[in-house]
C-alpha atoms as a PDB file:
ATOM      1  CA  UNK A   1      -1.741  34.641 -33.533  1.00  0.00           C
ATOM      2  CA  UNK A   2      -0.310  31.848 -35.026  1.00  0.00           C
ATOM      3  CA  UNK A   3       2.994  30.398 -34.685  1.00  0.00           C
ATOM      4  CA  UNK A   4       5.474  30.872 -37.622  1.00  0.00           C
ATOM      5  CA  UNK A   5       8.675  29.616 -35.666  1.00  0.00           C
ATOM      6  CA  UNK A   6       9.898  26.035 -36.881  1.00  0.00           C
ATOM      7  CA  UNK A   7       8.227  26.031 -40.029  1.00  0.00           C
ATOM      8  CA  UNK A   8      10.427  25.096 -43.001  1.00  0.00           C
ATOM      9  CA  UNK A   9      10.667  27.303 -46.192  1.00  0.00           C
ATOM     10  CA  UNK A  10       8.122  25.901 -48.463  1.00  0.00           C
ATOM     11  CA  UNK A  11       5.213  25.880 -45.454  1.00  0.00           C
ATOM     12  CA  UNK A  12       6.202  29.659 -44.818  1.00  0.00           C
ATOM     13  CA  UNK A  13       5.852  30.145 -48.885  1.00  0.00           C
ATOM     14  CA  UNK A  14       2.311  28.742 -48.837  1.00  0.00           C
ATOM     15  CA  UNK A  15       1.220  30.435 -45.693  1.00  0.00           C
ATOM     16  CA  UNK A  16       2.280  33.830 -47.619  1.00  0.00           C
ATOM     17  CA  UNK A  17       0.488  33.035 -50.390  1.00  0.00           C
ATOM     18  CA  UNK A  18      -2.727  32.330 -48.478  1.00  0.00           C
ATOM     19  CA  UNK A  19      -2.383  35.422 -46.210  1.00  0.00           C
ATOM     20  CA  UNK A  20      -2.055  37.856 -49.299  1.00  0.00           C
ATOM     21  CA  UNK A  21      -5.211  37.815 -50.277  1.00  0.00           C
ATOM     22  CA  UNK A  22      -6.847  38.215 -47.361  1.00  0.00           C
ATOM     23  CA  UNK A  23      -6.697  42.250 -47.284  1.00  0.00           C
ATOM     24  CA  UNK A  24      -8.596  42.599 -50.783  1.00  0.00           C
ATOM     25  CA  UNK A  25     -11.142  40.577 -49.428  1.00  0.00           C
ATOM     26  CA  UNK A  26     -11.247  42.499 -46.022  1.00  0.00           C
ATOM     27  CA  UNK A  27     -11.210  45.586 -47.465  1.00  0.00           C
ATOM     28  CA  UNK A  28     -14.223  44.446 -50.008  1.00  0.00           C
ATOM     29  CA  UNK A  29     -15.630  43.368 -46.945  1.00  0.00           C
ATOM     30  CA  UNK A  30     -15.336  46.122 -45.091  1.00  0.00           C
ATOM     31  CA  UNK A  31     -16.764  48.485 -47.344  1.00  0.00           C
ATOM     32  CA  UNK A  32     -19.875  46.682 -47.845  1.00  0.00           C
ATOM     33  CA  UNK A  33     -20.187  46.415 -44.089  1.00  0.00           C
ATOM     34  CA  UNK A  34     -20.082  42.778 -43.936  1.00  0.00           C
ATOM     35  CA  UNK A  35     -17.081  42.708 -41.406  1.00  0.00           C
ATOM     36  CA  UNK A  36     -17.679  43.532 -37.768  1.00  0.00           C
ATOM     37  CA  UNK A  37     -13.991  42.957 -36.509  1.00  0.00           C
ATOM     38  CA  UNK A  38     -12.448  46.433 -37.884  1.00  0.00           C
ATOM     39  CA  UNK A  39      -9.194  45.052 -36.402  1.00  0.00           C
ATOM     40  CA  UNK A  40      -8.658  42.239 -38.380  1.00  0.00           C
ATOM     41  CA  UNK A  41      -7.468  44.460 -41.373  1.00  0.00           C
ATOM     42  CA  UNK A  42      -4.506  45.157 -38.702  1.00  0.00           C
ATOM     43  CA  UNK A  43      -4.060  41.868 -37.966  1.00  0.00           C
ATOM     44  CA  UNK A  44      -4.248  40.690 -41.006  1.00  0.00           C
ATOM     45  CA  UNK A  45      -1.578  42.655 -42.090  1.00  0.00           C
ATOM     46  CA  UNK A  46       0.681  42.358 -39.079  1.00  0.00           C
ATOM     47  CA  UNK A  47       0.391  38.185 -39.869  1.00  0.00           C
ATOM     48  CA  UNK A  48       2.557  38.969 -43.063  1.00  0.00           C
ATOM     49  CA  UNK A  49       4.849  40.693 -42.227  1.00  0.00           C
ATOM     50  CA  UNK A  50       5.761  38.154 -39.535  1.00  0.00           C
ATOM     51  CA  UNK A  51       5.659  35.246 -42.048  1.00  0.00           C
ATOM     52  CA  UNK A  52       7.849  37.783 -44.363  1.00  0.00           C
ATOM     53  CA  UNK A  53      10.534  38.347 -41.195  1.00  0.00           C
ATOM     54  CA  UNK A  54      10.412  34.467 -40.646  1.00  0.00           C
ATOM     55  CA  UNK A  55      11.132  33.592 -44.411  1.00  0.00           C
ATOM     56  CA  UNK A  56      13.844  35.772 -44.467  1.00  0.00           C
ATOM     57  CA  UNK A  57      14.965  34.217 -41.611  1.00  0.00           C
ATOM     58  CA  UNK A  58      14.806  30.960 -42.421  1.00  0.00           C
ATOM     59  CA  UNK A  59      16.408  31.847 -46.279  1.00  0.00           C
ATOM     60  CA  UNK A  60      19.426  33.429 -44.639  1.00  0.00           C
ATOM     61  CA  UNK A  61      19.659  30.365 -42.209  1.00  0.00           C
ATOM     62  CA  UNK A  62      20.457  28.440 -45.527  1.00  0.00           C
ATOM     63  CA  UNK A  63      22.772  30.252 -47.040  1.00  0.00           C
ATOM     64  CA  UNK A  64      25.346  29.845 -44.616  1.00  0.00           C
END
């Protein structure tokens, strides 16, 4: 898991970005059996909505 604490808004941004497309790929992926970690769909998944959580975070943090 990586760690999404102390990173500043526009890192978070780009590591979103990145991370969204991983799914469609897994899923392609997965249906052609090329994957052999059925987890990392979960994962995968679970990574973004941390970033999200830590963005919003971080974007209330600067409105105060």
């Amino acid at each position: 898991m990586a760690d999404f604490k102390g990173k500043n808004k526009k890192e978070l941004v780009k590591l979103l970005n990145e991370k969204k497309d991983e799914p469609r790929a897994f899923k392609l992926g997965n249906s052609r059996s090329k994957t052999k970690n059925v987890k990392e769909g979960r994962n995968i998944r679970k990574d973004v909505a941390r970033i999200m959580t830590e963005l919003t975070s971080v974007m209330k943090a600067d409105n105060k």
